[in-house]
N, C-alpha and C. Protein backbone atom coordinates (compact mmCIF):
# COMPACT_ATOMS: atom_id res chain seq x y z
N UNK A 1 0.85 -1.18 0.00
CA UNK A 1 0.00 0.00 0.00
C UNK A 1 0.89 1.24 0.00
N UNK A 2 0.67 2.52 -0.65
CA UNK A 2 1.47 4.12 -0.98
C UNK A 2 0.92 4.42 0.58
N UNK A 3 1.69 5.00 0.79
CA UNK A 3 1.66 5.66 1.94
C UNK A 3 2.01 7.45 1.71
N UNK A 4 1.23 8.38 1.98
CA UNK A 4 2.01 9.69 1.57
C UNK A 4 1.95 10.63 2.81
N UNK A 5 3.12 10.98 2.69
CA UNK A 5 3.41 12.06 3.62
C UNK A 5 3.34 13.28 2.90
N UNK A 6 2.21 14.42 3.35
CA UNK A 6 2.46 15.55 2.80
C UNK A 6 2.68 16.74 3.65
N UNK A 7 3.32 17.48 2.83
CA UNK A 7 3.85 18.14 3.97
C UNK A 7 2.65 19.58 3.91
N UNK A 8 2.29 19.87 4.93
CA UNK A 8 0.76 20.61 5.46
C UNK A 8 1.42 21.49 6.04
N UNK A 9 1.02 23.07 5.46
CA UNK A 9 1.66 24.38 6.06
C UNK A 9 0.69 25.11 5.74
N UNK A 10 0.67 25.97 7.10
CA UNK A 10 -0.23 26.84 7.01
C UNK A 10 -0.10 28.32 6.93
N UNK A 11 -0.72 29.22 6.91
CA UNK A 11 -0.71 30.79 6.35
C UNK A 11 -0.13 31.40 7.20
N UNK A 12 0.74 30.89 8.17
CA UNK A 12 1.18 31.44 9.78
C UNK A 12 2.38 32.11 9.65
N UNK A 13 3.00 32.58 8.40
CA UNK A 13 4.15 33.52 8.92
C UNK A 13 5.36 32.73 9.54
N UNK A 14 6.52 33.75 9.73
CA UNK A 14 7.51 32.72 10.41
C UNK A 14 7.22 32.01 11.52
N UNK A 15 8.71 31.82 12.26
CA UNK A 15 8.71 31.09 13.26
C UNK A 15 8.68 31.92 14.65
N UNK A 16 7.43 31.40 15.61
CA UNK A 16 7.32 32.57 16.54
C UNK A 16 8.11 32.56 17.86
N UNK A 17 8.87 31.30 18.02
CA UNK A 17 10.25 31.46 18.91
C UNK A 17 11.43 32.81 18.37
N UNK A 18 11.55 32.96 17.28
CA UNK A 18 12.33 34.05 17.11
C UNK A 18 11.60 35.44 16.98
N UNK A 19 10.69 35.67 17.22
CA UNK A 19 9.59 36.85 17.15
C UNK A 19 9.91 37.12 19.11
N UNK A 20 10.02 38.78 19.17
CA UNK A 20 9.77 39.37 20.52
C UNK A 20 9.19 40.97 19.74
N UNK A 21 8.36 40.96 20.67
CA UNK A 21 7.71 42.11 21.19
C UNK A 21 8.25 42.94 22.33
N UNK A 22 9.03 44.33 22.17
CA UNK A 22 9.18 44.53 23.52
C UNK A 22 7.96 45.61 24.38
N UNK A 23 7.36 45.09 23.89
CA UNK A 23 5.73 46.34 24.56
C UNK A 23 4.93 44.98 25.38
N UNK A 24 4.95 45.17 26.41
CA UNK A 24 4.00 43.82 26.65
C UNK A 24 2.58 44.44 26.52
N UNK A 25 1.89 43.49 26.53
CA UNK A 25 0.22 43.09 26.41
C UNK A 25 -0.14 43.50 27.84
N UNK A 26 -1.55 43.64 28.42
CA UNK A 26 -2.11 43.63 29.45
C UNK A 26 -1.81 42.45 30.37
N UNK A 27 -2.11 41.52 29.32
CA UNK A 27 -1.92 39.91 30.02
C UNK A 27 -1.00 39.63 30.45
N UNK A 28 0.20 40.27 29.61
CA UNK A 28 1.86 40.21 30.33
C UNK A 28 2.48 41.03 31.27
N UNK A 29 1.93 42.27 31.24
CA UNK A 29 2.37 43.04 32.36
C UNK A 29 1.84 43.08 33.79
N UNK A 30 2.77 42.65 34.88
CA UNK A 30 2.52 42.25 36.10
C UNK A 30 3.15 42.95 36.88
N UNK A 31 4.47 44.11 36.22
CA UNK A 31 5.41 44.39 37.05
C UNK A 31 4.83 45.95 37.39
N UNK A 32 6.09 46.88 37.66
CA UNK A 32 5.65 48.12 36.98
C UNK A 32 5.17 48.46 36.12
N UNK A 33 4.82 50.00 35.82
CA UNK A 33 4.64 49.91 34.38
C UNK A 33 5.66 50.43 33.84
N UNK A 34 5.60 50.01 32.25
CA UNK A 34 6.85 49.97 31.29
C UNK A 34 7.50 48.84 31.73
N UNK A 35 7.50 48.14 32.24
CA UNK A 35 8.41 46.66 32.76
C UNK A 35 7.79 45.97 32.24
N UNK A 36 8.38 44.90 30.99
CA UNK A 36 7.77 43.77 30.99
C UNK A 36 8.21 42.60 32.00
N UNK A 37 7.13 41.55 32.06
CA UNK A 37 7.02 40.60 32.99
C UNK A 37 7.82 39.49 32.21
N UNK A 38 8.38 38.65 32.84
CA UNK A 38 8.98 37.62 32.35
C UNK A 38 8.22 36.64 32.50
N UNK A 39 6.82 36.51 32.77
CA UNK A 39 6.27 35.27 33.04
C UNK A 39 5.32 35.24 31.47
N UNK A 40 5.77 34.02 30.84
CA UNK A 40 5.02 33.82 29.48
C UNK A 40 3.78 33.57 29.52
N UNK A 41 3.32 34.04 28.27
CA UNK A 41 1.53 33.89 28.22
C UNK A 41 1.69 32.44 27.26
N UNK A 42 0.77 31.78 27.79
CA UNK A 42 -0.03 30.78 26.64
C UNK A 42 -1.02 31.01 25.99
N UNK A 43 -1.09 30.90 24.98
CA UNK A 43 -2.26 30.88 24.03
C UNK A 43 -2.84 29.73 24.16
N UNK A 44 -4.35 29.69 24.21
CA UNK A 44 -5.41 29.09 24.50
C UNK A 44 -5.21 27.77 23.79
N UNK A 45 -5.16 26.73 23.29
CA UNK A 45 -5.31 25.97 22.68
C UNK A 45 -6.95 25.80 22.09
N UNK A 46 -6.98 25.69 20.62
CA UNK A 46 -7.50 26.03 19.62
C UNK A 46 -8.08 24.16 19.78
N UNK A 47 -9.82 24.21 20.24
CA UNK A 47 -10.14 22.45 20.24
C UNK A 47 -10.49 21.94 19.14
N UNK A 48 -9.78 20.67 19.23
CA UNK A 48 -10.72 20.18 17.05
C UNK A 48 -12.00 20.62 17.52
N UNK A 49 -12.44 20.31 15.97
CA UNK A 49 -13.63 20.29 15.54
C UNK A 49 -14.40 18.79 15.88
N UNK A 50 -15.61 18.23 14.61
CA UNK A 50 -16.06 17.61 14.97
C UNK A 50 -15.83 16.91 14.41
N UNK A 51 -14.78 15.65 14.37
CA UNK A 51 -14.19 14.44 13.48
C UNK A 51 -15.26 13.31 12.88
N UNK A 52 -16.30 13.38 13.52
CA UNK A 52 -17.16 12.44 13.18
C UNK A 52 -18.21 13.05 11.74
N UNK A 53 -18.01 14.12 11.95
CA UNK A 53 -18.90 14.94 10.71
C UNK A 53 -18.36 14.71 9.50
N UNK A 54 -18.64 14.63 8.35
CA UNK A 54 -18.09 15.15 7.42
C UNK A 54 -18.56 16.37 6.57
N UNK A 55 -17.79 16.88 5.30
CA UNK A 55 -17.86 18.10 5.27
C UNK A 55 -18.48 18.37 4.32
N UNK A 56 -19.37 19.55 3.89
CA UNK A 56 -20.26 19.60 3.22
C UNK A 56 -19.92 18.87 1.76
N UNK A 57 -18.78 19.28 1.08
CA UNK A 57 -18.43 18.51 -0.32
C UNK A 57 -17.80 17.18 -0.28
N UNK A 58 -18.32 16.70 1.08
CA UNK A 58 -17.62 15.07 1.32
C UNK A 58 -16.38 15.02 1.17
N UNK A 59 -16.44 13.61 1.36
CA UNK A 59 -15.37 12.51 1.24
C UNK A 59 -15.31 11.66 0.52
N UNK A 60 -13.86 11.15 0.05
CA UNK A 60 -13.79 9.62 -0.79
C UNK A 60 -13.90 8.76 0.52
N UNK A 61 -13.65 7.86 0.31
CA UNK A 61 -14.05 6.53 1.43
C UNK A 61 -13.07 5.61 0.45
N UNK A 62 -12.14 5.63 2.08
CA UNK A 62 -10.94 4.57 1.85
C UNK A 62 -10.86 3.72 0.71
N UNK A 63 -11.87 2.88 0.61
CA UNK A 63 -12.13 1.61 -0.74
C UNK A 63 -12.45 2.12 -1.80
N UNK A 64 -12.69 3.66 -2.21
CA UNK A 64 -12.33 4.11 -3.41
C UNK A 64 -11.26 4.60 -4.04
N UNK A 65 -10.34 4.58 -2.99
CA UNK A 65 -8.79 5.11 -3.35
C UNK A 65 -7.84 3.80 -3.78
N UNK A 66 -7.14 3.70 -4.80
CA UNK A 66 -6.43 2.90 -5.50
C UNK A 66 -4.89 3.23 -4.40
N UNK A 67 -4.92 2.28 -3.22
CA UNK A 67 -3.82 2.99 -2.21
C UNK A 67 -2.76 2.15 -3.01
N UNK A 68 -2.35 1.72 -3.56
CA UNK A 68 -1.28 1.75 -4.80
C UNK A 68 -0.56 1.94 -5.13
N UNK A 69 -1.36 3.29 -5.74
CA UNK A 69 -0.76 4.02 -6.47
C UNK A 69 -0.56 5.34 -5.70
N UNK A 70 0.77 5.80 -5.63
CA UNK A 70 0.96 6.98 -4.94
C UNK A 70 0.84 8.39 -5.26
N UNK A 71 0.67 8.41 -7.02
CA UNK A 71 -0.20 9.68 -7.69
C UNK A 71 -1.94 9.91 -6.74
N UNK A 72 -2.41 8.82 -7.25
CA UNK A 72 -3.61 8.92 -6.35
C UNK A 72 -4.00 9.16 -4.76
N UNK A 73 -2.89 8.33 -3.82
CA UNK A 73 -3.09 9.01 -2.52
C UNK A 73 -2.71 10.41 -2.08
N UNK A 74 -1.28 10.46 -3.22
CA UNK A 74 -1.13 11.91 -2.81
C UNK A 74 -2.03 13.09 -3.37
N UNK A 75 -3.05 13.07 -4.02
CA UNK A 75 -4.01 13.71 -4.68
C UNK A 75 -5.08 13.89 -3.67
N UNK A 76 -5.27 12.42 -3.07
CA UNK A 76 -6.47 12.25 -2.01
C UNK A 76 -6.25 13.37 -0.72
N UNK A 77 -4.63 12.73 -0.06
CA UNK A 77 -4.79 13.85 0.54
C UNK A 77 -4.50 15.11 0.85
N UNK A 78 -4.03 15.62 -0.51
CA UNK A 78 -4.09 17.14 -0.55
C UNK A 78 -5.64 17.54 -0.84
N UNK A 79 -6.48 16.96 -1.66
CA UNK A 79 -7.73 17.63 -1.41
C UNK A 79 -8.67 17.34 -0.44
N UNK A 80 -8.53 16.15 0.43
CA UNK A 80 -9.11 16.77 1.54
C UNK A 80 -8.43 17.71 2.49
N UNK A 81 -7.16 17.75 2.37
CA UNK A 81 -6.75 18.67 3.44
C UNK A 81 -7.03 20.07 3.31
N UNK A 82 -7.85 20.66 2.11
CA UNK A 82 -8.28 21.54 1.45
C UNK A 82 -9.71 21.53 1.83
N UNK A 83 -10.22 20.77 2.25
CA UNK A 83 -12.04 20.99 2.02
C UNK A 83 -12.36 21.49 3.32
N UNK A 84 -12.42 22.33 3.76
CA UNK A 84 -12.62 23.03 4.90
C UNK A 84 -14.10 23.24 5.03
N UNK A 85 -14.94 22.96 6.72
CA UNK A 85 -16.00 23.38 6.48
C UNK A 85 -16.09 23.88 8.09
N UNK A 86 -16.63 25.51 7.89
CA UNK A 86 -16.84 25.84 8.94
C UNK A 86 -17.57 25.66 9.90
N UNK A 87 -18.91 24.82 9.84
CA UNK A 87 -20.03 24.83 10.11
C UNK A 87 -19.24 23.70 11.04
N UNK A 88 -18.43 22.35 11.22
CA UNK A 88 -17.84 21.53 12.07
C UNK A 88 -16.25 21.38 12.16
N UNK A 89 -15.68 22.28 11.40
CA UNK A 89 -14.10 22.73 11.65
C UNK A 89 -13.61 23.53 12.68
N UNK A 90 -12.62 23.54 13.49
CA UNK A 90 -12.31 25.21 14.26
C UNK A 90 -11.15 25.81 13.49
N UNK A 91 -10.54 24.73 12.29
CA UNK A 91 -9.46 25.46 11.91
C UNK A 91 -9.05 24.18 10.63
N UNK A 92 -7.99 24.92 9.79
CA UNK A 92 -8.02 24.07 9.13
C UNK A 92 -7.56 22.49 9.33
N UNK A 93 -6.71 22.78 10.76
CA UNK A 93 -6.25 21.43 11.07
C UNK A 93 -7.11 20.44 10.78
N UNK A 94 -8.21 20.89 11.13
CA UNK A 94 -9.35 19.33 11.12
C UNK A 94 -9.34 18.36 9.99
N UNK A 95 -9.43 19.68 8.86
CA UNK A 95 -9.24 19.08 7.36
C UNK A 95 -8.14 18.32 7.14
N UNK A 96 -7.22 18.59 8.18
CA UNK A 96 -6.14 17.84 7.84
C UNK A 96 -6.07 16.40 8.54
N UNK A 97 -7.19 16.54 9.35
CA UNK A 97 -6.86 15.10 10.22
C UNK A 97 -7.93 14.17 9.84
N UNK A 98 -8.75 14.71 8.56
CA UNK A 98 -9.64 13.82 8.11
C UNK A 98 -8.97 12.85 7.03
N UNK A 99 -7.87 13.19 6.87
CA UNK A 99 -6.86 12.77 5.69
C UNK A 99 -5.87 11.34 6.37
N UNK A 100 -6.33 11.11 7.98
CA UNK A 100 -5.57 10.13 8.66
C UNK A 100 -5.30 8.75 7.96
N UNK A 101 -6.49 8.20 7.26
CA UNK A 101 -6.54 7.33 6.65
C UNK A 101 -5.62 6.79 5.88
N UNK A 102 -5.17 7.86 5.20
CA UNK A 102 -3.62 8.18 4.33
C UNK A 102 -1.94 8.44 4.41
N UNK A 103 -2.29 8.76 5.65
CA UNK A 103 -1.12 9.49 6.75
C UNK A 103 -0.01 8.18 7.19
N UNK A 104 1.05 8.25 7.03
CA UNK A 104 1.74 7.85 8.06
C UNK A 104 1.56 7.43 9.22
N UNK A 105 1.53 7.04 10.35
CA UNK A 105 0.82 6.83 11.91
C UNK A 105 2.13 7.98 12.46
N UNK A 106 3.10 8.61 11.92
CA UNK A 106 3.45 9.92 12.52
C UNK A 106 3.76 10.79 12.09
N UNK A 107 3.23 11.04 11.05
CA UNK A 107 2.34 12.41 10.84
C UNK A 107 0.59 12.27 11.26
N UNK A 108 0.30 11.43 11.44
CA UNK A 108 -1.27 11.18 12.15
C UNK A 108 -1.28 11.73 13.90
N UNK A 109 0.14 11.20 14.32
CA UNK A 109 0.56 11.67 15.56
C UNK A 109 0.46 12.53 15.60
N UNK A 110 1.50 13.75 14.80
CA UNK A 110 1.55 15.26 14.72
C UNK A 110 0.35 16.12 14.30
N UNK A 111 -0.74 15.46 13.76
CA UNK A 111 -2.11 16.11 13.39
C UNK A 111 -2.52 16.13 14.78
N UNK A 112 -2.88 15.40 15.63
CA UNK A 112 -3.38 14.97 16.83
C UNK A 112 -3.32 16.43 17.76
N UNK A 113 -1.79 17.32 17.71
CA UNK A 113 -1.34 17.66 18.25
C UNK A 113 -1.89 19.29 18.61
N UNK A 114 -2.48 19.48 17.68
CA UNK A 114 -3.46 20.16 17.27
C UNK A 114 -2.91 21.99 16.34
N UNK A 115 -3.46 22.40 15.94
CA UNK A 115 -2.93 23.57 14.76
C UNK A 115 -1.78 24.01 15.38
N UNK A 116 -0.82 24.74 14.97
CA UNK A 116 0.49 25.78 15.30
C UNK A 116 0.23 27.26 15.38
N UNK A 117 -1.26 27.68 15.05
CA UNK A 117 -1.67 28.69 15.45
C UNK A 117 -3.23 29.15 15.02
N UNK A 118 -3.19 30.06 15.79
CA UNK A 118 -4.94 30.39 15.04
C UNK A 118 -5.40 30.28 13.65
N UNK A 119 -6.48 29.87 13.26
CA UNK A 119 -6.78 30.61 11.25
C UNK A 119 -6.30 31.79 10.91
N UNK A 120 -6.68 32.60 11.56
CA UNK A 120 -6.09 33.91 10.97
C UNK A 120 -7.29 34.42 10.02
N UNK A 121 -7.13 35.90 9.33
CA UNK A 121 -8.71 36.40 8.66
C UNK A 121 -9.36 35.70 7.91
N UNK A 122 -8.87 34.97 6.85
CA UNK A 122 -9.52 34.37 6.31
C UNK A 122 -10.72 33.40 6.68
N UNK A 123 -9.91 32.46 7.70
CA UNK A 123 -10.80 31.72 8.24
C UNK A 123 -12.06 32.44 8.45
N UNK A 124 -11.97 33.87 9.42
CA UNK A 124 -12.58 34.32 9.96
C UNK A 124 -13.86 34.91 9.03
N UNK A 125 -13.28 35.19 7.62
CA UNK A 125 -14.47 35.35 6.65
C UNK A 125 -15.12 34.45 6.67
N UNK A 126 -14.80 33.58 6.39
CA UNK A 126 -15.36 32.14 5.70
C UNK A 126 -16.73 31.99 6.72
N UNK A 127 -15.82 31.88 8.04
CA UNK A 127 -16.60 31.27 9.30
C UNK A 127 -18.04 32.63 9.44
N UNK A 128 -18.05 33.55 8.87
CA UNK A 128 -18.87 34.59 9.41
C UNK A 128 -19.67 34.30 8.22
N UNK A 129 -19.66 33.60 7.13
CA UNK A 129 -20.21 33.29 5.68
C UNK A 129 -20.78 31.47 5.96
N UNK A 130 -20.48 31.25 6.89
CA UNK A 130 -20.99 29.56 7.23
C UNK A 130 -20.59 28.91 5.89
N UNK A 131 -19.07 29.44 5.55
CA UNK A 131 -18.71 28.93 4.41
C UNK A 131 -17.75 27.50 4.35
N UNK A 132 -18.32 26.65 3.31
CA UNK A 132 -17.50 25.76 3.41
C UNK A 132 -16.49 25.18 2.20
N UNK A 133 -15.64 24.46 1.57
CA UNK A 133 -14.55 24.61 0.39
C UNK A 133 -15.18 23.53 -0.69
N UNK A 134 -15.04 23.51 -1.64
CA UNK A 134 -14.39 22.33 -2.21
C UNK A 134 -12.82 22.44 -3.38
N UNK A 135 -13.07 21.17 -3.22
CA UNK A 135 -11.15 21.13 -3.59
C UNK A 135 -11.37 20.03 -4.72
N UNK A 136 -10.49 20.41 -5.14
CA UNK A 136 -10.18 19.29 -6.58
C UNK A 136 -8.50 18.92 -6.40
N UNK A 137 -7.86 17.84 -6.75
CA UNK A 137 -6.47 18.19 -6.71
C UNK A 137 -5.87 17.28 -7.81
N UNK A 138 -4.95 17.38 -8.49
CA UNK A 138 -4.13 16.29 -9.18
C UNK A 138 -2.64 16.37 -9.25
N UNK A 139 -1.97 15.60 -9.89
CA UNK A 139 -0.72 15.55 -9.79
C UNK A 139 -0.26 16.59 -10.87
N UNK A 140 0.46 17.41 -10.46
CA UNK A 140 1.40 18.12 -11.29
C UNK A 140 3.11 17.65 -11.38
N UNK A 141 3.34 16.82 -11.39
CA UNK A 141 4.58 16.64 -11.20
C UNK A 141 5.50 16.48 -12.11
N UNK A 142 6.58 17.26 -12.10
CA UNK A 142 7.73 17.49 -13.36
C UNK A 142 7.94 16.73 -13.78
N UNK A 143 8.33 16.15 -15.06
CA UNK A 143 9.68 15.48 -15.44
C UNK A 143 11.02 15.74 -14.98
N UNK A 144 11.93 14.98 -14.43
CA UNK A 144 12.61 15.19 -13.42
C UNK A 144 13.05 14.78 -12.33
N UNK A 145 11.77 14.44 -11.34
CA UNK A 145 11.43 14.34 -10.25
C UNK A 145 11.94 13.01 -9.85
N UNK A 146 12.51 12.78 -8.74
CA UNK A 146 13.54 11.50 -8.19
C UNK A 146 12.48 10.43 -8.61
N UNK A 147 12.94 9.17 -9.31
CA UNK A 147 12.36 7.88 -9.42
C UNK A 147 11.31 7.58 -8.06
N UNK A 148 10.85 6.50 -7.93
CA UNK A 148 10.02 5.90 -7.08
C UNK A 148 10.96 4.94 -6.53
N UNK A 149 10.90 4.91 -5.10
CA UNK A 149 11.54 3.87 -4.52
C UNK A 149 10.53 2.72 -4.19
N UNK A 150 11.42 1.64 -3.29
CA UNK A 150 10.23 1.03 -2.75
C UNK A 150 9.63 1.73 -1.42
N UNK A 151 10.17 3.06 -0.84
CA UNK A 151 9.81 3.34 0.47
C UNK A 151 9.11 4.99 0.21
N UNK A 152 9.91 5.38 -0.99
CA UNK A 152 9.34 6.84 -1.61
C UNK A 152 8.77 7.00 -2.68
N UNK A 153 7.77 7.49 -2.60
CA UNK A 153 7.85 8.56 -4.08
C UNK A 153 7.25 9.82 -3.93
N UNK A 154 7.87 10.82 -4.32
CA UNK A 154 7.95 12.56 -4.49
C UNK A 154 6.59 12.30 -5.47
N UNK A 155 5.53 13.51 -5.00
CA UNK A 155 5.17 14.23 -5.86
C UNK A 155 4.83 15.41 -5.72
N UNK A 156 4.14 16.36 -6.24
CA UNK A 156 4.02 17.69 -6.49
C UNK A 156 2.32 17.41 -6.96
N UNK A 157 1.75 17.94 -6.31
CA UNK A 157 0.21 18.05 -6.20
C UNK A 157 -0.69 19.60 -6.49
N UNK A 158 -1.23 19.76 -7.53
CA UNK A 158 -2.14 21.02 -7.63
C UNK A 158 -3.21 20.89 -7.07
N UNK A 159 -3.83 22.04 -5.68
CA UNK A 159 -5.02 22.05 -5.49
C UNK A 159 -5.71 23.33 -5.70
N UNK A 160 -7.44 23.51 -6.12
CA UNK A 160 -7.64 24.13 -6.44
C UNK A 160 -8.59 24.10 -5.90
N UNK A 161 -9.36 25.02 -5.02
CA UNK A 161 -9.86 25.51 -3.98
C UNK A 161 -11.35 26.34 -3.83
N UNK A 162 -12.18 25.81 -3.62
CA UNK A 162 -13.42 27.13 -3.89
C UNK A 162 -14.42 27.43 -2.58
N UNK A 163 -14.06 28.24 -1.79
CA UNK A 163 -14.91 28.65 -1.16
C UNK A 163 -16.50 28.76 -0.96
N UNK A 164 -17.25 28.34 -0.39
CA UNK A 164 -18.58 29.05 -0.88
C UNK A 164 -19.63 28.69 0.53
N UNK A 165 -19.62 30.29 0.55
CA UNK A 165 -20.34 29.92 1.96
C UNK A 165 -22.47 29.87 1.68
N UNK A 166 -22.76 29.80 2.85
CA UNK A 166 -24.25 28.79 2.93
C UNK A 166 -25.00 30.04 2.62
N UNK A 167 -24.57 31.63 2.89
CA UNK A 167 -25.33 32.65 2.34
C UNK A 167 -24.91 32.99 0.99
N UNK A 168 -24.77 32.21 0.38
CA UNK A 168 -24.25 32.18 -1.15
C UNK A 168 -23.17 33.45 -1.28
N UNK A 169 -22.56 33.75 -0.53
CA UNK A 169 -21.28 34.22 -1.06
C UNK A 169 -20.47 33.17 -1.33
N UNK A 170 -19.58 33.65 -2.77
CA UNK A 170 -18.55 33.41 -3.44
C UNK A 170 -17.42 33.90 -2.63
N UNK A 171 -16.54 33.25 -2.53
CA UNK A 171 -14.60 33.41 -1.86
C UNK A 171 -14.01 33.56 -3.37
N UNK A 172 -12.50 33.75 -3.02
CA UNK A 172 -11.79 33.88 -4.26
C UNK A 172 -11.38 32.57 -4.09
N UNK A 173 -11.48 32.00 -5.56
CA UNK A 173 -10.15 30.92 -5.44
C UNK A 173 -9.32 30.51 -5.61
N UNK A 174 -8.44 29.96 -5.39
CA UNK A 174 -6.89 29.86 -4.82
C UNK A 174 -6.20 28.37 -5.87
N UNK A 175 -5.45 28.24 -6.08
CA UNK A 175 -4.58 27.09 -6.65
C UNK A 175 -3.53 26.99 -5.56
N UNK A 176 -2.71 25.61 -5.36
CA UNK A 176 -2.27 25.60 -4.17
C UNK A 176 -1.18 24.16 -5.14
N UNK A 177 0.08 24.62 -5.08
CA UNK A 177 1.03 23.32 -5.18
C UNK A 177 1.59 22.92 -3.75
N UNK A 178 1.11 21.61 -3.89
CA UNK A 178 1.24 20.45 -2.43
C UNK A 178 2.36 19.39 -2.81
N UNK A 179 3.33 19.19 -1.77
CA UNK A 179 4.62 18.62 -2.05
C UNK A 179 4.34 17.36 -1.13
N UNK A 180 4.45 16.07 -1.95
CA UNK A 180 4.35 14.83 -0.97
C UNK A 180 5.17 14.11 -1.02
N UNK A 181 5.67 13.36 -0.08
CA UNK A 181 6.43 11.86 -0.75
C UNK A 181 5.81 10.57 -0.03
């Protein structure tokens, strides 16, 4: 059976261990004022959604996927990791952990673990539009591209993305190259 690891990144900007602020927040300041506090804030942890739901433009179901072939799983799960639905998502992670089926058991681990940061605006449209995605995806992959092993194979995945929330607004949509092996 293909097994694909894809690699899932989100709209989050760099890395926020090297990010400082020297103005603290309300939440951070404990000392004087103008003193920041050295005692760190946590951010809330962000709870899945509802895993048992599925999403308005569905799902394939395991026994329709040719697990095989590794053009096809890696197709599978870049477009579900794309089908976002607000109405039982909190973020896109969810979309991504509906894709377990496909996953590695650690990168299934690291889904578990839950997003690396909030949605950010977009989401926040979508979610105020009870909007939910559909996705299409296929292989785009060069000529070029490293052979197939028995443990790998690279591909390069186009997804293409359409918003559309339940008050019939239209989103823009997006094309998205997804890198798997």
């Amino acid at each position: 059976m293909a097994v694909a690891l894809v690699l899932l990144t989100g709209g989050c900007g760099g890395n926020e261990s090297q990010h400082t602020d020297p103005t603290p927040t309300a939440a951070q300041s404990t000392g004087t004022p103008g003193t920041p506090s050295t005692t760190p804030v946590t951010p809330e942890p962000i709870p899945p959604g509802n895993p048992t739901e599925t999403p308005a433009d569905g799902l394939p179901r395991p026994s329709q996927v040719n697990g095989l072939d590794a053009s096809v799983v890696a197709a599978t799960v870049a477009a579900i990791t794309y089908r976002y639905d607000t109405a039982i998502d909190h973020s896109p992670s969810d979309a991504q952990r509906r894709a377990k089926p496909w996953l590695t058991a650690e990168l299934a681990r690291l889904l578990e673990l839950g997003p690396a940061a909030a949605p950010g605006a977009e989401w926040s449209s979508w979610a105020q539009h009870h909007a939910y995605t559909t996705s299409t995806a296929a292989d785009a992959t060069e000529d070029g591209a490293p052979p197939d092993s028995a443990t790998r194979a690279d591909r390069t995945i186009a997804v293409t993305m359409h918003p559309i929330g339940r008050d019939h607004w239209r989103g823009i949509n997006s094309s998205t190259p997804s890198s798997s092996s």
